[in-house]
Protein backbone atom coordinates (compact mmCIF):
# COMPACT_ATOMS: atom_id res chain seq x y z
CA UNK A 1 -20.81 -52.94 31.04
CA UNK A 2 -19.79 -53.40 27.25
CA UNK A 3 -22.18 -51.31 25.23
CA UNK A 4 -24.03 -49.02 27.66
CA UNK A 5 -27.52 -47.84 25.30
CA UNK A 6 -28.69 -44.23 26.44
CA UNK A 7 -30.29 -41.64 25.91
CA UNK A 8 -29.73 -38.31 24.50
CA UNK A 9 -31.29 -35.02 25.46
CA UNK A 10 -29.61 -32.26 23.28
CA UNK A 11 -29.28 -29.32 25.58
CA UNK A 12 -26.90 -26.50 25.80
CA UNK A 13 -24.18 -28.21 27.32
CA UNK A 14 -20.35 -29.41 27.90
CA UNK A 15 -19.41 -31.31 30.85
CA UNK A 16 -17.33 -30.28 33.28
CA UNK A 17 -15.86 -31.31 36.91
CA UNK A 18 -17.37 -29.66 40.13
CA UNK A 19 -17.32 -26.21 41.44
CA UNK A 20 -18.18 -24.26 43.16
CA UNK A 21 -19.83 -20.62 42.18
CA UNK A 22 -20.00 -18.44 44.93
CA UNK A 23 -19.07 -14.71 43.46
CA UNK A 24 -21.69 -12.32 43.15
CA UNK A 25 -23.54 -12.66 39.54
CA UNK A 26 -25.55 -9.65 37.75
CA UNK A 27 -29.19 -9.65 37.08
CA UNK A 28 -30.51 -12.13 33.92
CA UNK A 29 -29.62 -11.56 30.59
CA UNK A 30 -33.23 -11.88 29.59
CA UNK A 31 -31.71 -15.26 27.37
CA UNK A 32 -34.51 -18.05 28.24
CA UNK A 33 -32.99 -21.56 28.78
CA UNK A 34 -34.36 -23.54 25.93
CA UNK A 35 -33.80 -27.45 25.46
CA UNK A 36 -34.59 -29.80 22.74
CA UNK A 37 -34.52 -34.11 22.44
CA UNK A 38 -33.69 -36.79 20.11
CA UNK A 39 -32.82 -40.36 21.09
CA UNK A 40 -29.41 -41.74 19.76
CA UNK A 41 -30.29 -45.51 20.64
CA UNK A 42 -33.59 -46.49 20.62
CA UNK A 43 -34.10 -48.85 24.12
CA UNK A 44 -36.55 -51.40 23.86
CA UNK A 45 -37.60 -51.05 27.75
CA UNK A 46 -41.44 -51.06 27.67
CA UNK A 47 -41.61 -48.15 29.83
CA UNK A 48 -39.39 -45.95 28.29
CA UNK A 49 -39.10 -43.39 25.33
CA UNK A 50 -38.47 -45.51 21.84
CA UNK A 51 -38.49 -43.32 19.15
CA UNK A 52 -35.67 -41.95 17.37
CA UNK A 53 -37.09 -38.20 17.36
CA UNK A 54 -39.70 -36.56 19.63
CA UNK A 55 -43.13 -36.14 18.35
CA UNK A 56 -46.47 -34.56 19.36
CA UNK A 57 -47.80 -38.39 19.20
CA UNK A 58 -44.95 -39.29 21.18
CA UNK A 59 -43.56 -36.85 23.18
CA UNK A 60 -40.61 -37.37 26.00
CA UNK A 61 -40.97 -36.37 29.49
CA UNK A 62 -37.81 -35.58 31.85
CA UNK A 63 -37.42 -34.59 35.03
CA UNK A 64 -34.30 -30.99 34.78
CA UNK A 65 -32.75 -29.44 37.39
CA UNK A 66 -31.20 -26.27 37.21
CA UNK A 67 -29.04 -24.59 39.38
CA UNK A 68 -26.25 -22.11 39.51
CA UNK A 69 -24.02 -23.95 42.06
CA UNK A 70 -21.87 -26.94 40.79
CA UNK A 71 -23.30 -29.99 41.89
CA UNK A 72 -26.19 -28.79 44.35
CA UNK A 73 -29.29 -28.45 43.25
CA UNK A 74 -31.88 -27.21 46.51
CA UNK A 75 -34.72 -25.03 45.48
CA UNK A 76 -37.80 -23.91 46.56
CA UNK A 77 -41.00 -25.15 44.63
CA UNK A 78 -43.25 -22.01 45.70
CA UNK A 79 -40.23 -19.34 44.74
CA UNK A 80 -37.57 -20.94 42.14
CA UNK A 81 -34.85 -18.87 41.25
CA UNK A 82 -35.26 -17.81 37.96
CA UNK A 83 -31.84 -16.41 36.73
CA UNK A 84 -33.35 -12.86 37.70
CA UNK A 85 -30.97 -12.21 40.53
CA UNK A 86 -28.08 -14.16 38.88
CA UNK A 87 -29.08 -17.21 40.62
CA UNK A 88 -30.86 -20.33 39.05
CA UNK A 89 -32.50 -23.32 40.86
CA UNK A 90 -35.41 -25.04 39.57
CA UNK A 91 -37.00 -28.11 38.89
CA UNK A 92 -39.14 -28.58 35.79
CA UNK A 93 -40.49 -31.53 33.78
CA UNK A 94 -39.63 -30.33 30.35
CA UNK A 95 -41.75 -32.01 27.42
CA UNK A 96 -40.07 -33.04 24.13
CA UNK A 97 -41.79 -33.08 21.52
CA UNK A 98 -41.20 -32.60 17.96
CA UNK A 99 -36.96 -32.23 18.05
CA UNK A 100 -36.94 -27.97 18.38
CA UNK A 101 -35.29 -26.38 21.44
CA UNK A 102 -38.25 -26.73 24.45
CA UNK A 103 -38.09 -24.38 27.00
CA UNK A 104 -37.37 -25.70 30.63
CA UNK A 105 -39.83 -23.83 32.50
CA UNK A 106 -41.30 -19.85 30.97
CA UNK A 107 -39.44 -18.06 33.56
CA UNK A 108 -36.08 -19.45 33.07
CA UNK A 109 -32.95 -17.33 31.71
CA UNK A 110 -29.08 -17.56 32.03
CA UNK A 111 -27.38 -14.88 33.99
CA UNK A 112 -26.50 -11.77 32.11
CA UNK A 113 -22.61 -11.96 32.95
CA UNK A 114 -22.43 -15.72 31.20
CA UNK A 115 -21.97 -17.57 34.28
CA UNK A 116 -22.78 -21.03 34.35
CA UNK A 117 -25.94 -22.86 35.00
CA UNK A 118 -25.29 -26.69 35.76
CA UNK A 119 -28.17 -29.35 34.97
CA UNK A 120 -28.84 -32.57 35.63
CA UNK A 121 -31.67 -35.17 34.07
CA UNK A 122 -33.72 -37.64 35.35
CA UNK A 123 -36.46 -40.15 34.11
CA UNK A 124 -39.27 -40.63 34.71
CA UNK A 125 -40.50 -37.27 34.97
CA UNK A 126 -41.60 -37.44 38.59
CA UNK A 127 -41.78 -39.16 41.82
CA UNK A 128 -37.84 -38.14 42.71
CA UNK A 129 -36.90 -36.78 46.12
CA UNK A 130 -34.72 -33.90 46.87
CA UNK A 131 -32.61 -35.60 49.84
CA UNK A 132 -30.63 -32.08 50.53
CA UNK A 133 -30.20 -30.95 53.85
CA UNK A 134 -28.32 -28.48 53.42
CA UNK A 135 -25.11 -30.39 54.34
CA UNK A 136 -23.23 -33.19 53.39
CA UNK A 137 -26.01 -34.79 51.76
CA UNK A 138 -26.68 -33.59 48.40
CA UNK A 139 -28.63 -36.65 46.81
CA UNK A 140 -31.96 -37.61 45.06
CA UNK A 141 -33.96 -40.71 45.73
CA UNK A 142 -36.94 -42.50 43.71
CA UNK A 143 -39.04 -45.41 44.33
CA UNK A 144 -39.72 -47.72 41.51
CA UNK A 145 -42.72 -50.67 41.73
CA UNK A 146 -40.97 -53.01 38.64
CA UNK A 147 -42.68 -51.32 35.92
CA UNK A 148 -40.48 -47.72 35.17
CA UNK A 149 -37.23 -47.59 33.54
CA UNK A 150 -35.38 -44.93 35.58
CA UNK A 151 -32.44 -43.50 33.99
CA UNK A 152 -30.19 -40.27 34.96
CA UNK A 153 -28.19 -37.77 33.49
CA UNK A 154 -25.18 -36.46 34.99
CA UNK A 155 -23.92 -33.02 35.31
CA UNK A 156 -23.71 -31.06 32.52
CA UNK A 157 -23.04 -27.29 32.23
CA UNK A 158 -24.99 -24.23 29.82
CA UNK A 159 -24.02 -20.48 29.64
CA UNK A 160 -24.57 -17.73 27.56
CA UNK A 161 -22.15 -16.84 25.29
CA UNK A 162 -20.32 -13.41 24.93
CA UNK A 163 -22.23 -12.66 21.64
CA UNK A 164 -25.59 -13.36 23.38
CA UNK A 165 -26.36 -16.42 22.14
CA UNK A 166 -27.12 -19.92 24.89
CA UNK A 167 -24.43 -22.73 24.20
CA UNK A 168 -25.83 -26.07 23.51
CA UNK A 169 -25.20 -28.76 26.23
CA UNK A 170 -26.02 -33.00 25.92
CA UNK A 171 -27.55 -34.53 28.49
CA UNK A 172 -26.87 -38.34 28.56
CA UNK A 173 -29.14 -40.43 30.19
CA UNK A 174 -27.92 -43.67 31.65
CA UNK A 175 -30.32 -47.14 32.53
CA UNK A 176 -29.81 -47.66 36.35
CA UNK A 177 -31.68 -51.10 36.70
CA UNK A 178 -31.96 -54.15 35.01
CA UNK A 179 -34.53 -55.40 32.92
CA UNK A 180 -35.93 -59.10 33.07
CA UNK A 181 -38.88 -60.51 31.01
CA UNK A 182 -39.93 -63.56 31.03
CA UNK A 183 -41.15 -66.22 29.00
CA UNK A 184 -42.77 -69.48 30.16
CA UNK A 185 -43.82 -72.88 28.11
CA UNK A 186 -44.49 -76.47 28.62
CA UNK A 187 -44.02 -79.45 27.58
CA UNK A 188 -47.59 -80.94 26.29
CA UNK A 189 -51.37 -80.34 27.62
CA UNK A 190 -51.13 -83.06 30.43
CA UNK A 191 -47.86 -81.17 31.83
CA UNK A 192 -50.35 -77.80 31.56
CA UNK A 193 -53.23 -79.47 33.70
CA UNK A 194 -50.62 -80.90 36.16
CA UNK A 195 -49.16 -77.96 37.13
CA UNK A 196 -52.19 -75.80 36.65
CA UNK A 197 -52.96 -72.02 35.65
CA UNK A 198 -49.83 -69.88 36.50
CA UNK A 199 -50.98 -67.39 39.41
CA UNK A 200 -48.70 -64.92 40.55
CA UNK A 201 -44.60 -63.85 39.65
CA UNK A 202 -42.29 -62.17 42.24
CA UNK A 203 -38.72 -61.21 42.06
CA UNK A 204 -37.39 -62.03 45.63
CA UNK A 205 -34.71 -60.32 48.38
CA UNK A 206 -34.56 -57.06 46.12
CA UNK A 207 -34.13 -52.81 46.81
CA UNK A 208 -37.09 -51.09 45.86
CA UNK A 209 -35.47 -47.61 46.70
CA UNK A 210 -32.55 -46.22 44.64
CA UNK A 211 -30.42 -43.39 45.73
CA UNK A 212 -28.03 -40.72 43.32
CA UNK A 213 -25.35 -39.04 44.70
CA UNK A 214 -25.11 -35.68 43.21
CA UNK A 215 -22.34 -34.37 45.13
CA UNK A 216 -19.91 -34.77 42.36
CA UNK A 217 -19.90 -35.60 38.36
CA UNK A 218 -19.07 -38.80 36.90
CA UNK A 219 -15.96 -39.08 34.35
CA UNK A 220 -18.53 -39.29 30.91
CA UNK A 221 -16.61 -36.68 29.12
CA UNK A 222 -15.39 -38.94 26.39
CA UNK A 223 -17.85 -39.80 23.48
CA UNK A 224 -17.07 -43.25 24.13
CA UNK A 225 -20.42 -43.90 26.74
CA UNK A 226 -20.17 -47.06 26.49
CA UNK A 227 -17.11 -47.26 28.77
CA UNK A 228 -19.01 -44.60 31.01
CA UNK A 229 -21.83 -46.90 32.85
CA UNK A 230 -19.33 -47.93 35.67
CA UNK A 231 -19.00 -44.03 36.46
CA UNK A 232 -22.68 -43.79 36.69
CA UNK A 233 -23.32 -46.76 38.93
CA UNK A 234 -20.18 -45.69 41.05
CA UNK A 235 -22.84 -42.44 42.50
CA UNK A 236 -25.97 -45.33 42.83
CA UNK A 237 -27.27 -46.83 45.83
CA UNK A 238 -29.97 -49.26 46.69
CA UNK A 239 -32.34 -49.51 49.62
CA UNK A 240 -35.28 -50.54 51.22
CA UNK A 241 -35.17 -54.48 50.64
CA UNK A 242 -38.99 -56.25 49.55
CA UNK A 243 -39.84 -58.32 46.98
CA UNK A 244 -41.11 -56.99 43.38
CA UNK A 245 -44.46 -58.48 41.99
CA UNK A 246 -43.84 -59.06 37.90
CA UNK A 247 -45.97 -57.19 35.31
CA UNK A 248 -48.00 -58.68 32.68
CA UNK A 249 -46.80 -57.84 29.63
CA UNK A 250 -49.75 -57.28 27.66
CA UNK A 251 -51.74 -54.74 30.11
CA UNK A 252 -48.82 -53.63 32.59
CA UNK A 253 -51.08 -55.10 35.80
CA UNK A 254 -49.50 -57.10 38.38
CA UNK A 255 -48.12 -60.27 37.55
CA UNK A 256 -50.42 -61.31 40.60
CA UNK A 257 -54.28 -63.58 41.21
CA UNK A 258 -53.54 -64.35 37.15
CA UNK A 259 -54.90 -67.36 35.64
CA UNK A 260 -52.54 -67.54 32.91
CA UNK A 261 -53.01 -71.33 31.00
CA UNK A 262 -49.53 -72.85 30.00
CA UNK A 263 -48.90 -73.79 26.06
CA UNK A 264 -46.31 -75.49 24.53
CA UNK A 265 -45.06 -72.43 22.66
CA UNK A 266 -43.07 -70.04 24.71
CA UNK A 267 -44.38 -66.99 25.38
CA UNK A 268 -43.29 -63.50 26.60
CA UNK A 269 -45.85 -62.76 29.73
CA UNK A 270 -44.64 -60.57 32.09
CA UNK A 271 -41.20 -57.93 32.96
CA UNK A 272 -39.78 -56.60 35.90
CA UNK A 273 -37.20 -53.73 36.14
CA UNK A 274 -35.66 -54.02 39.22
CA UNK A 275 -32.24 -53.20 41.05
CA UNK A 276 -28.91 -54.97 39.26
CA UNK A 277 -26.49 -56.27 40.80
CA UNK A 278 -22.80 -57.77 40.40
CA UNK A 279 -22.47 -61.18 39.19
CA UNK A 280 -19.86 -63.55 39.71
CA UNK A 281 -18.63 -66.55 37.82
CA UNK A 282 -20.22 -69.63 39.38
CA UNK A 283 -19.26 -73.64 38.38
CA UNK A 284 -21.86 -76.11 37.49
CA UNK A 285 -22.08 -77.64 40.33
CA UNK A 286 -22.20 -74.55 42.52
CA UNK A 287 -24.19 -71.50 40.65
CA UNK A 288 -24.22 -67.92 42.23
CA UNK A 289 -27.75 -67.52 41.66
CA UNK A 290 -28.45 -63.74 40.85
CA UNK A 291 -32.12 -63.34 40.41
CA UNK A 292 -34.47 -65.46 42.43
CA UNK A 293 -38.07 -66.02 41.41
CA UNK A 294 -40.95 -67.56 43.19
CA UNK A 295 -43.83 -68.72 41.39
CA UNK A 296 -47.25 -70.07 42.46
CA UNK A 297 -49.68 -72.04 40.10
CA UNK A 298 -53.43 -73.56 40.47
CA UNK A 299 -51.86 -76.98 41.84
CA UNK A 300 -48.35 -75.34 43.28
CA UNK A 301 -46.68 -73.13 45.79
CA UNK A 302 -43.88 -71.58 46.56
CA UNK A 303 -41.38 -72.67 43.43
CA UNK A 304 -38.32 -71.33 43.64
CA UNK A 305 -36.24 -70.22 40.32
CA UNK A 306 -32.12 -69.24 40.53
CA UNK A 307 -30.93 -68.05 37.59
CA UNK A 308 -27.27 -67.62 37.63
CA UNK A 309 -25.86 -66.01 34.49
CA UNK A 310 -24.20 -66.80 31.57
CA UNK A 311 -22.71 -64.41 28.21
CA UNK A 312 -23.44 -65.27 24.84
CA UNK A 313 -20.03 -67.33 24.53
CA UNK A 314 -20.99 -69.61 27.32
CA UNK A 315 -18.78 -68.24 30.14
CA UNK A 316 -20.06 -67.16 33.18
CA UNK A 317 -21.45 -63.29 33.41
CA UNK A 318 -19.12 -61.67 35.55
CA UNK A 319 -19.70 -57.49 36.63
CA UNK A 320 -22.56 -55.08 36.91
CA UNK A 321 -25.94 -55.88 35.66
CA UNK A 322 -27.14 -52.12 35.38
CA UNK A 323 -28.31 -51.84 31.95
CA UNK A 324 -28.73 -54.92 30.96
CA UNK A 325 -31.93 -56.90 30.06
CA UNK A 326 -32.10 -60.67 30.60
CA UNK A 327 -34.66 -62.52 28.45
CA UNK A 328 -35.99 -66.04 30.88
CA UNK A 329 -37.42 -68.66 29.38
CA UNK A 330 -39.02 -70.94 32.14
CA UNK A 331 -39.94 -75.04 31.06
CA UNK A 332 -42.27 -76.25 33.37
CA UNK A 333 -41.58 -80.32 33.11
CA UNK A 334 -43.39 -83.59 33.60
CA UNK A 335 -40.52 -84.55 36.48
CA UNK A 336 -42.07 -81.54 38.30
CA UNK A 337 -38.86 -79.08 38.18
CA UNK A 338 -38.47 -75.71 35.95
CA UNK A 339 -35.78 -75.35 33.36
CA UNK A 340 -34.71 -72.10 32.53
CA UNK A 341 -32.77 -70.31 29.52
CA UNK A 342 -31.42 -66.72 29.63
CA UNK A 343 -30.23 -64.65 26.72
CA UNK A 344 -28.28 -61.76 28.67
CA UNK A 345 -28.01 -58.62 26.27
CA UNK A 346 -27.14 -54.81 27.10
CA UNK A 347 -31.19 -53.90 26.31
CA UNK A 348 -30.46 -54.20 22.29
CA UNK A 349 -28.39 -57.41 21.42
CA UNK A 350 -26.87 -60.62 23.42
CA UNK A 351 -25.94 -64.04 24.21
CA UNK A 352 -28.15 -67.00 25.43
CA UNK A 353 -27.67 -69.39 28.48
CA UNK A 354 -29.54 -72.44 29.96
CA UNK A 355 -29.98 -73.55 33.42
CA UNK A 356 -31.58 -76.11 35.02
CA UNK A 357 -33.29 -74.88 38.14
CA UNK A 358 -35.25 -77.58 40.83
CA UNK A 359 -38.35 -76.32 42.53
């Protein structure tokens, strides 16, 4: 995408490519492993973090693993290794709150000989599986309902220095989905009581599962991340195909046995964040239709909405949609079909398209 927006968790950290540690390491130095946060682009993602700092009002939760072997991270939640035998492997939620180093778990301290300790970030702060099995898969998984923005930071490496003193790593966290909201309006009062109260919203033929690959570290060493998200989706799969109820915006409950009344004003009333995928140029007369949604109202069933994609020049949205936030504006008409506009953006700015879509 054009201008990936992430996030920034200041550790103590410079990236590097994989390896693999295997020689013997010396007890810990006694040097805890201590992290702090900021945010260097505030997303607008209902879900996620939008402050520019940490703060005790708003703190930031993320999920950091730990370990002492390049780009492997098993460990044992009963017994983590703690650095005291040379080895690290962990996973702690580490809380962010006011901009000062945090520590990632009490216990937690770089080996004595300055070794390396590799990390890796992910939000939110749970619900991620550990897919290793001790072989070729070396992977994490999560489940998202439509309602978290899940974002991951890849490898990144920490070690003590010789003076004594803990580098400072940067963990950059990447948006893996894509963020719709929706808008609806219509045309006068008699459209409204034609068409009846709008029920229920439902993103259709979409991967509720996601899957990283961990096995290897994505080319973000440049400070230009906005290049980067490519490299990022490049270690993403999707699985587990269903279809994603829509959330209200104004209380987060399912978009779902609503009696929302239609006015003439559009209005923002519901979001999904769901799994993105590549879009290709379409014509007029034969659109690619990206996102499907089906829509039921008091007096209707089953309307089906394509949206097919468009940038803010007008040309057809070609490439990933990880990232990116689509703003849909539905027009529910007298002549009983819905139009709807788009304004595509990268979760901060973007373009506008319209579509006409039958039910």
């Amino acid at each position: 995408m054009k201008n990936s927006h992430y996030i920034l968790l200041f550790l103590s950290i410079g990236i590097l490519s994989c390896q693999n540690d295997s020689s013997e390491v010396p007890p810990s130095s006694g040097e805890p492993i201590r992290v702090s946060a900021s945010i260097n682009m505030p997303t607008l993602t209902r879900s996620a973090y939008n402050l520019g700092v940490p703060t005790f009002d708003k703190p930031f939760d993320a999920m950091v693993w730990a370990s002492t072997t390049s780009c492997n991270f098993p460990f044992d939640h009963d017994s983590p290794d703690n650095g005291s035998n040379g080895i690290v492997g962990c996973h702690s939620t580490v809380n962010f709150q006011n901009g000062t180093y945090q520590l990632t778990r009490d216990d937690l301290y770089y080996p004595s000989d300055n070794s390396n300790v590799y990390f890796i970030g992910l939000y939110p702060n749970s619900g991620w599986v550990d897919d290793h099995d001790g072989g070729s898969n070396v992977s994490t998984s999560f489940t998202y309902t439509g309602k978290e923005d899940v974002m991951y930071a890849p490898q990144v490496t920490g070690h003590r220095n010789a003076s004594g003193s803990p580098t400072h790593p940067s963990l950059h966290f990447f948006h893996l989905l894509t963020w719709l909201r929706v808008e609806v309006y219509v045309e006068n009062d008699d459209v409204a009581n034609t068409w009846g109260d709008l029920q229920s919203m439902t993103l259709h033929g979409m991967n509720t599962t996601l899957e990283i690959d961990v096995s290897s570290v994505p080319d973000v060493s440049s400070a230009d991340f906005a290049t980067r998200q490519g490299n990022i989706a490049s270690k993403v799969s999707f699985c587990s195909p269903s279809s994603l109820h829509l959330w209200t915006t104004d209380d987060d409950t399912e978009f779902t046995g609503q009696s929302y009344r239609l006015t003439s004003s559009p209005t923002e009333i519901a979001y999904v964040l769901c799994q993105p995928v590549n879009a290709t140029a379409g014509t007029d007369g034969n659109r690619t239709n990206e996102y499907v949604l089906q829509l039921s109202t008091a007096h209707r069933t089953g309307i089906t909405v394509n949206v097919d994609l468009k940038t803010a020049e007008g040309t057809w949205f070609e490439g990933s949609t990880m990232g990116r936030q689509f703003i849909i504006t539905l027009r529910f008409t007298e002549s009983g079909y819905v139009s709807a506009s788009a304004s595509v953006t990268d979760w901060i700015t973007g373009g506008y398209i319209q579509t006409d879509v039958t039910e």
